[in-house]
Structures are given as C-alpha cells and as structure tokens.
N, C-alpha and C. Protein backbone atom coordinates (compact mmCIF):
# COMPACT_ATOMS: atom_id res chain seq x y z
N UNK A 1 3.71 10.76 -22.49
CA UNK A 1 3.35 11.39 -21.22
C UNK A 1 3.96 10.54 -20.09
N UNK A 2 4.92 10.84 -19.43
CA UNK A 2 5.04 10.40 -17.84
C UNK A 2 4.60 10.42 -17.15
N UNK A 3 4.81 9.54 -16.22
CA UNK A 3 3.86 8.72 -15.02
C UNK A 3 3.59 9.85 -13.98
N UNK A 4 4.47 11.30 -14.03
CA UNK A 4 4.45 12.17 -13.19
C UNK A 4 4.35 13.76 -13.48
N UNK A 5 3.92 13.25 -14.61
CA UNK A 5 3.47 14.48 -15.62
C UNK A 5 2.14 14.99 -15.13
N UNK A 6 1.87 16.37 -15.17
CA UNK A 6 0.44 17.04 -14.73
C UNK A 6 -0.55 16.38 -15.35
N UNK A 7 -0.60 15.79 -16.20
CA UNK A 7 -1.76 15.38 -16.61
C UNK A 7 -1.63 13.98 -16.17
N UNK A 8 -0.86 12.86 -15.80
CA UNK A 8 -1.02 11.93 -15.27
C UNK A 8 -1.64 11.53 -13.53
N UNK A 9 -0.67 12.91 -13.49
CA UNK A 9 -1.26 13.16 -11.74
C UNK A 9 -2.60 13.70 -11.66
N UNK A 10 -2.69 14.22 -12.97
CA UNK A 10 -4.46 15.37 -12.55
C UNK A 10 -5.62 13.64 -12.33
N UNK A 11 -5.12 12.94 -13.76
CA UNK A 11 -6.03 11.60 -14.26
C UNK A 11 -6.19 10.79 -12.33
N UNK A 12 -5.14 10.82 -11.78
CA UNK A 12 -4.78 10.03 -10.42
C UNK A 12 -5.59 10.42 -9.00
N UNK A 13 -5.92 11.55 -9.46
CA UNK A 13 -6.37 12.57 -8.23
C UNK A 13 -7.58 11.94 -7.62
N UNK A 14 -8.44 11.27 -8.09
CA UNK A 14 -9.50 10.73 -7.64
C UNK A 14 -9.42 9.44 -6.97
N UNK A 15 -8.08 8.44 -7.69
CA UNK A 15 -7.67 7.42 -7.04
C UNK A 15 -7.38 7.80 -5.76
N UNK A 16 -6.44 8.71 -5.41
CA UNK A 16 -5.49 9.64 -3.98
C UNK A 16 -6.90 9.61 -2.79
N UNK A 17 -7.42 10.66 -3.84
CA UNK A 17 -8.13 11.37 -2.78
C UNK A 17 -9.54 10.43 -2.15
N UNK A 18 -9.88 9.61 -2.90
CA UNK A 18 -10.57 8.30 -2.48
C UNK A 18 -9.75 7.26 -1.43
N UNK A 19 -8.78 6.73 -1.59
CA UNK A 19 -7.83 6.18 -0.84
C UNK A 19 -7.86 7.02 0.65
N UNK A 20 -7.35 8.57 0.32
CA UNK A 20 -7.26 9.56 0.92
C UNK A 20 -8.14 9.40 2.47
N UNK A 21 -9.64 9.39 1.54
CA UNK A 21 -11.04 9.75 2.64
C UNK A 21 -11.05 8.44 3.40
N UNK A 22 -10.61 7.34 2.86
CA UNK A 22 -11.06 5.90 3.86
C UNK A 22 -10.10 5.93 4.38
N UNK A 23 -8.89 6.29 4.33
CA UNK A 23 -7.81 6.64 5.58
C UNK A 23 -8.59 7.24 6.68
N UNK A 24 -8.70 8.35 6.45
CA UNK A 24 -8.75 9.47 7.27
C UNK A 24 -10.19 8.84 8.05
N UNK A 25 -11.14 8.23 7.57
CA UNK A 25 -12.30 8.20 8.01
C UNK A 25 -12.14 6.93 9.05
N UNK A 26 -11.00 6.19 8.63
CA UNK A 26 -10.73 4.72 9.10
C UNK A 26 -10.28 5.34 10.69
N UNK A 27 -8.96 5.89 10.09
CA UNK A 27 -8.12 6.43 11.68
C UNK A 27 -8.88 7.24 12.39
N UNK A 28 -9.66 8.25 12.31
CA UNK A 28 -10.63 8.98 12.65
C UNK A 28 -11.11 8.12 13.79
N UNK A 29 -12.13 7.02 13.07
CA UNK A 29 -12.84 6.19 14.32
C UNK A 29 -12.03 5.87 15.04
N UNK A 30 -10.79 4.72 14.77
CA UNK A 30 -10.33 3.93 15.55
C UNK A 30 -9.86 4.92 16.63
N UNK A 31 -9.30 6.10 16.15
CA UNK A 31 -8.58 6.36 17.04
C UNK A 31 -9.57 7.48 18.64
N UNK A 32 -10.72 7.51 18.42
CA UNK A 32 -11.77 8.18 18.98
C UNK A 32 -11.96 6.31 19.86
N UNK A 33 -11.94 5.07 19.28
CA UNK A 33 -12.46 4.69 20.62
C UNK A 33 -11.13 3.87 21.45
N UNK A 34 -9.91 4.16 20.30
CA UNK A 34 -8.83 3.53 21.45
C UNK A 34 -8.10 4.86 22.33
N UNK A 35 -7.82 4.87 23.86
CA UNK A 35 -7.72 5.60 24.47
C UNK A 35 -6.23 5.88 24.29
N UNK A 36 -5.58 4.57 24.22
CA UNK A 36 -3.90 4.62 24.22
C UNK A 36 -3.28 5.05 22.63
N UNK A 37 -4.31 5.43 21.49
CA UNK A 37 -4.26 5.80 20.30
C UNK A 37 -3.55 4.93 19.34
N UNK A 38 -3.32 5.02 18.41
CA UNK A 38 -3.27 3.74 17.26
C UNK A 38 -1.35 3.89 16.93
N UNK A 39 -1.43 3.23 16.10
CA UNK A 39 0.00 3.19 15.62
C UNK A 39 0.12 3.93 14.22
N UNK A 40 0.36 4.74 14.15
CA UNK A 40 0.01 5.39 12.94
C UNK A 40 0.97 5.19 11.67
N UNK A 41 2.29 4.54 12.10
CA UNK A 41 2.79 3.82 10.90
C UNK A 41 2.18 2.79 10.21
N UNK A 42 1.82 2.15 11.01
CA UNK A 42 0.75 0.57 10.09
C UNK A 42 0.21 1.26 9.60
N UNK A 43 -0.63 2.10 9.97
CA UNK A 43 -1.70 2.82 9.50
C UNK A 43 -1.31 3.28 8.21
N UNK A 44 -0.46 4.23 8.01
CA UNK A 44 0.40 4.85 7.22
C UNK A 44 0.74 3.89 5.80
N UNK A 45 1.34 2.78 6.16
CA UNK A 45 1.85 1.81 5.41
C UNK A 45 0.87 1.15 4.80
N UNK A 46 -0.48 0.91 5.54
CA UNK A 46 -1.45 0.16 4.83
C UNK A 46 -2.19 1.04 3.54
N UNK A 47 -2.10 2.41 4.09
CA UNK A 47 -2.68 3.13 3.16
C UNK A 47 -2.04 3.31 1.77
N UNK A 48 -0.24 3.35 2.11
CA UNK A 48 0.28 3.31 1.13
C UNK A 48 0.06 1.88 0.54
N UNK A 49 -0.29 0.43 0.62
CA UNK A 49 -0.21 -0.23 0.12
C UNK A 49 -2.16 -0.50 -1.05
N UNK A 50 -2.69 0.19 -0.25
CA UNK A 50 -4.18 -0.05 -1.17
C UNK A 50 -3.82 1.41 -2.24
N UNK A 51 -3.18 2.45 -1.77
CA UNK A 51 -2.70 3.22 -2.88
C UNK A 51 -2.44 2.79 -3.76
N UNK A 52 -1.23 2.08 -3.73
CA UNK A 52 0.04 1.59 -4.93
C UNK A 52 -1.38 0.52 -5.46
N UNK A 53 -1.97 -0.29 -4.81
CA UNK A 53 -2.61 -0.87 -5.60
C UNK A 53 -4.01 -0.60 -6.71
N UNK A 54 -4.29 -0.14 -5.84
CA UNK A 54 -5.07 0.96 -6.43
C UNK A 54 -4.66 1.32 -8.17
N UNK A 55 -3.70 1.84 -7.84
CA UNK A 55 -2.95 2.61 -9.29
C UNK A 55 -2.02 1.59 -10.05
N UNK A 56 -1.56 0.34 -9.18
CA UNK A 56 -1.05 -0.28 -10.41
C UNK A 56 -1.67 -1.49 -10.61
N UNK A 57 -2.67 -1.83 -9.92
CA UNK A 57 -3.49 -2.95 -10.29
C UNK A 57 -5.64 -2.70 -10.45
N UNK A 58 -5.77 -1.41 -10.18
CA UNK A 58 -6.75 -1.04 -10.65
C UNK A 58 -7.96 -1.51 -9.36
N UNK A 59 -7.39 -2.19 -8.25
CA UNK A 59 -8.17 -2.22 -6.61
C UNK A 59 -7.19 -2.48 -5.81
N UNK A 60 -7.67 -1.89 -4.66
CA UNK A 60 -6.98 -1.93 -3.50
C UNK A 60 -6.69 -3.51 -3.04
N UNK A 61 -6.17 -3.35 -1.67
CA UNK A 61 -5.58 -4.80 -1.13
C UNK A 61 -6.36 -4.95 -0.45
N UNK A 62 -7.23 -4.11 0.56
CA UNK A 62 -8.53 -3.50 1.10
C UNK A 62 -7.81 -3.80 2.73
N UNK A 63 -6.16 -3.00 2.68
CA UNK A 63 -5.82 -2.87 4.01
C UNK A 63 -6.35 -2.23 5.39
N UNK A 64 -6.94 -0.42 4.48
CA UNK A 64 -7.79 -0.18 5.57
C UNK A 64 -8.81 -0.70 5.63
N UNK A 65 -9.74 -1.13 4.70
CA UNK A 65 -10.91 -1.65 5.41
C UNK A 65 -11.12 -2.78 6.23
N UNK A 66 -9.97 -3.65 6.36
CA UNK A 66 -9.46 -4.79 7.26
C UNK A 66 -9.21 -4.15 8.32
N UNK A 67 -8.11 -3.84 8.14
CA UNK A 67 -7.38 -2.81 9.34
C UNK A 67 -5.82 -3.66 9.26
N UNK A 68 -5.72 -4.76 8.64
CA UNK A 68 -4.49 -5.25 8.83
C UNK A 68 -3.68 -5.31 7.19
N UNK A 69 -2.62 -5.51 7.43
CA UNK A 69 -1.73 -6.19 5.75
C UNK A 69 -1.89 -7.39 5.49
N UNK A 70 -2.27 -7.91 4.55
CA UNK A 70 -3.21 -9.41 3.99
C UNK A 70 -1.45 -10.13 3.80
N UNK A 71 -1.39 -11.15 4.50
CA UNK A 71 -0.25 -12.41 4.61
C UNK A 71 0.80 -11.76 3.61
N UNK A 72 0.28 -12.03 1.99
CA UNK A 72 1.65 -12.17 0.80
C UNK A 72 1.91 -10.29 0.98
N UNK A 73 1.23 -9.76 1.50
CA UNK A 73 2.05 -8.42 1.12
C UNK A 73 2.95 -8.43 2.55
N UNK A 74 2.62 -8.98 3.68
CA UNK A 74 3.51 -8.72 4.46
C UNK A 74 5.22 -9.87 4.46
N UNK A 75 4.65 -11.00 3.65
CA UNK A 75 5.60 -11.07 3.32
C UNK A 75 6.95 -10.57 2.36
N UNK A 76 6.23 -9.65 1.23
CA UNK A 76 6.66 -8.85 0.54
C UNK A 76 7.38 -7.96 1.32
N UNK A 77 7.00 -7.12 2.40
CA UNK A 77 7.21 -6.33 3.04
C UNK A 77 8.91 -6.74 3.39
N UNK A 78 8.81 -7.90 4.28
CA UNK A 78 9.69 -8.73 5.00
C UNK A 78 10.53 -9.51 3.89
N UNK A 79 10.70 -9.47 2.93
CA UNK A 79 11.15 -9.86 1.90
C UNK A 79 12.26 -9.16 1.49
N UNK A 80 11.72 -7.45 1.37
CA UNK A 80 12.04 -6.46 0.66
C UNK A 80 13.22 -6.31 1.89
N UNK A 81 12.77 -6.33 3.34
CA UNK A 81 13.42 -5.52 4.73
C UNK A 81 14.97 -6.82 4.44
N UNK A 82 14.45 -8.21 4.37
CA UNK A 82 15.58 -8.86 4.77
C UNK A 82 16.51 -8.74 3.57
N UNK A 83 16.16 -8.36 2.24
CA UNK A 83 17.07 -8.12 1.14
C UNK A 83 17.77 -6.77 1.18
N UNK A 84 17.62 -6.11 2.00
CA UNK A 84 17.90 -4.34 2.64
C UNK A 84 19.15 -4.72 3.35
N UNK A 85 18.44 -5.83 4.72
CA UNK A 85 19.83 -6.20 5.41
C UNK A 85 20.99 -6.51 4.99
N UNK A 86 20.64 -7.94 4.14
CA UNK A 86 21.70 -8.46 3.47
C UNK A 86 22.44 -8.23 2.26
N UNK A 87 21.95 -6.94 2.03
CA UNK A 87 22.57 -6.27 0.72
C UNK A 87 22.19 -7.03 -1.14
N UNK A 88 21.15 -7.65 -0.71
CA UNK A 88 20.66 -8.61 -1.76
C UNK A 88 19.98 -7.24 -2.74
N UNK A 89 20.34 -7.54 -4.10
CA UNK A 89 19.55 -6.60 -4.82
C UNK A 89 18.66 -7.62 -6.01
N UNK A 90 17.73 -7.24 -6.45
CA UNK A 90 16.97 -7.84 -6.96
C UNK A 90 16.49 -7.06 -8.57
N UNK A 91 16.46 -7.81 -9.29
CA UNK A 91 15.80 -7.08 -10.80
C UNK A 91 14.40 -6.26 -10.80
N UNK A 92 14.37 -5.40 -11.45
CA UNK A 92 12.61 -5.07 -11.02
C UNK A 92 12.02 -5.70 -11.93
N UNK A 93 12.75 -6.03 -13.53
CA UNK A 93 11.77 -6.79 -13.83
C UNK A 93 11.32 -8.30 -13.35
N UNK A 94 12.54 -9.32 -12.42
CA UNK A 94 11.60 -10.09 -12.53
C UNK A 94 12.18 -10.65 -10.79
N UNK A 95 12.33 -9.59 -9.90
CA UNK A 95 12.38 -9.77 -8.68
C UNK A 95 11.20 -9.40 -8.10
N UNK A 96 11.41 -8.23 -7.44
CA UNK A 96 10.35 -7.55 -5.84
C UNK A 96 8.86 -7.51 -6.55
N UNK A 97 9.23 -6.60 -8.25
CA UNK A 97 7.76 -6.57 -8.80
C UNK A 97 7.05 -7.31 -9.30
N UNK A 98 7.87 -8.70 -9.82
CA UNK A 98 7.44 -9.95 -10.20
C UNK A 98 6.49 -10.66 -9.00
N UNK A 99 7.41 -10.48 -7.77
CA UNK A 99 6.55 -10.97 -6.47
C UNK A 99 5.79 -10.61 -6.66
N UNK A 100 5.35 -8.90 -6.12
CA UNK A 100 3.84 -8.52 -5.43
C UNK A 100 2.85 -8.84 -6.74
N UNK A 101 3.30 -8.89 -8.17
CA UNK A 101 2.49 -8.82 -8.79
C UNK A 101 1.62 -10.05 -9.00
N UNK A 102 2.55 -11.22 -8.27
CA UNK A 102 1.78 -12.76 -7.91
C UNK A 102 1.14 -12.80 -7.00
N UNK A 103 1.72 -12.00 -6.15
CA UNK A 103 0.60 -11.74 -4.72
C UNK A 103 -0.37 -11.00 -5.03
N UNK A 104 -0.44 -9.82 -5.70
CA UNK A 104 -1.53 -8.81 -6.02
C UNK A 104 -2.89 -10.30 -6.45
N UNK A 105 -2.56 -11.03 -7.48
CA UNK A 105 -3.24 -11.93 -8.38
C UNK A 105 -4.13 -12.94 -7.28
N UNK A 106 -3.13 -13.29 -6.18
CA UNK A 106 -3.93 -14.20 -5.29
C UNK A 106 -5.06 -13.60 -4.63
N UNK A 107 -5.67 -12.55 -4.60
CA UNK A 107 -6.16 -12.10 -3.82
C UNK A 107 -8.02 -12.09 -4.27
C-alpha cells in the first residue's frame, strides 16, 4: 500500500483534520484581536510543520500552540533555503531528513 493510496489517506484523515481544527481555531482568535491581521504564511508554515510531524513522528512540534517555529526547525528551514540558493543538493537519506529527524528527537 502507498503512502498516497485511499486507504492510507482515509487512515490520515483524523491526523489532517485535528491539525486542521487547531489551525483554524488558533488563527480564528489571533486574528479577531489583532487589528492589522496576522501573517498568514507563518501561520501556514507552522501548520504545515506540526502536520508533517504529526505523521512522520507520531506528535506535533506544537507550532500552533506556541504560535512560533521551535529554534532546530527554523534552522532546518534556513538550512534547506540557503542549500536552494547555493545549488547544494543533499541525500535524503542522510542529509535534510537525517537533520529534522535529530531535531524532531530534541524536542
């Protein structure tokens, strides 16, 4: 069965849609008491990052419930951006995913 097979995605649906509701419930507030409204890429990005964790490490990074990206993932982030610039490519087995998966551990 593949990772993107109906029945893998059906098994996932509860991870999503949990992730999903503390998004929505997160930006919801913030953005009801900031007047000049939020940034909705961070926003965006954090959600994708308690996602991915979520599903490949079995808990979140607990970005939205912080509200920020915890140090080693933003270095990850900035890792990934400056190896983009410089045309650096990296192994997945034991580059970018080797990282987060040491960072995932510190946490």
């Amino acid at each position: 069965m593949g990772a993107f097979s109906p029945q893998s995605l059906a098994a996932q649906e509860s991870i999503i849609q949990r992730c999903t509701d503390a998004f929505i419930t997160k930006v919801g507030t913030l953005s009801q008491k900031n007047k000049l409204g939020i940034n909705i890429v961070e926003w965006l990005e954090m959600n994708s990052f308690d996602l991915l964790g979520e599903m490949a490490f079995g808990e979140n990074f607990g970005c939205i419930a912080e509200g920020k990206i915890p140090v080693a993932l933003f270095q990850f982030r900035s890792q990934c951006a400056a190896d983009k610039m410089t045309g650096t490519q990296r192994s997945t087995t034991s580059g970018s995913i080797s990282y987060l998966n040491t960072c995932a551990k510190s946490f």
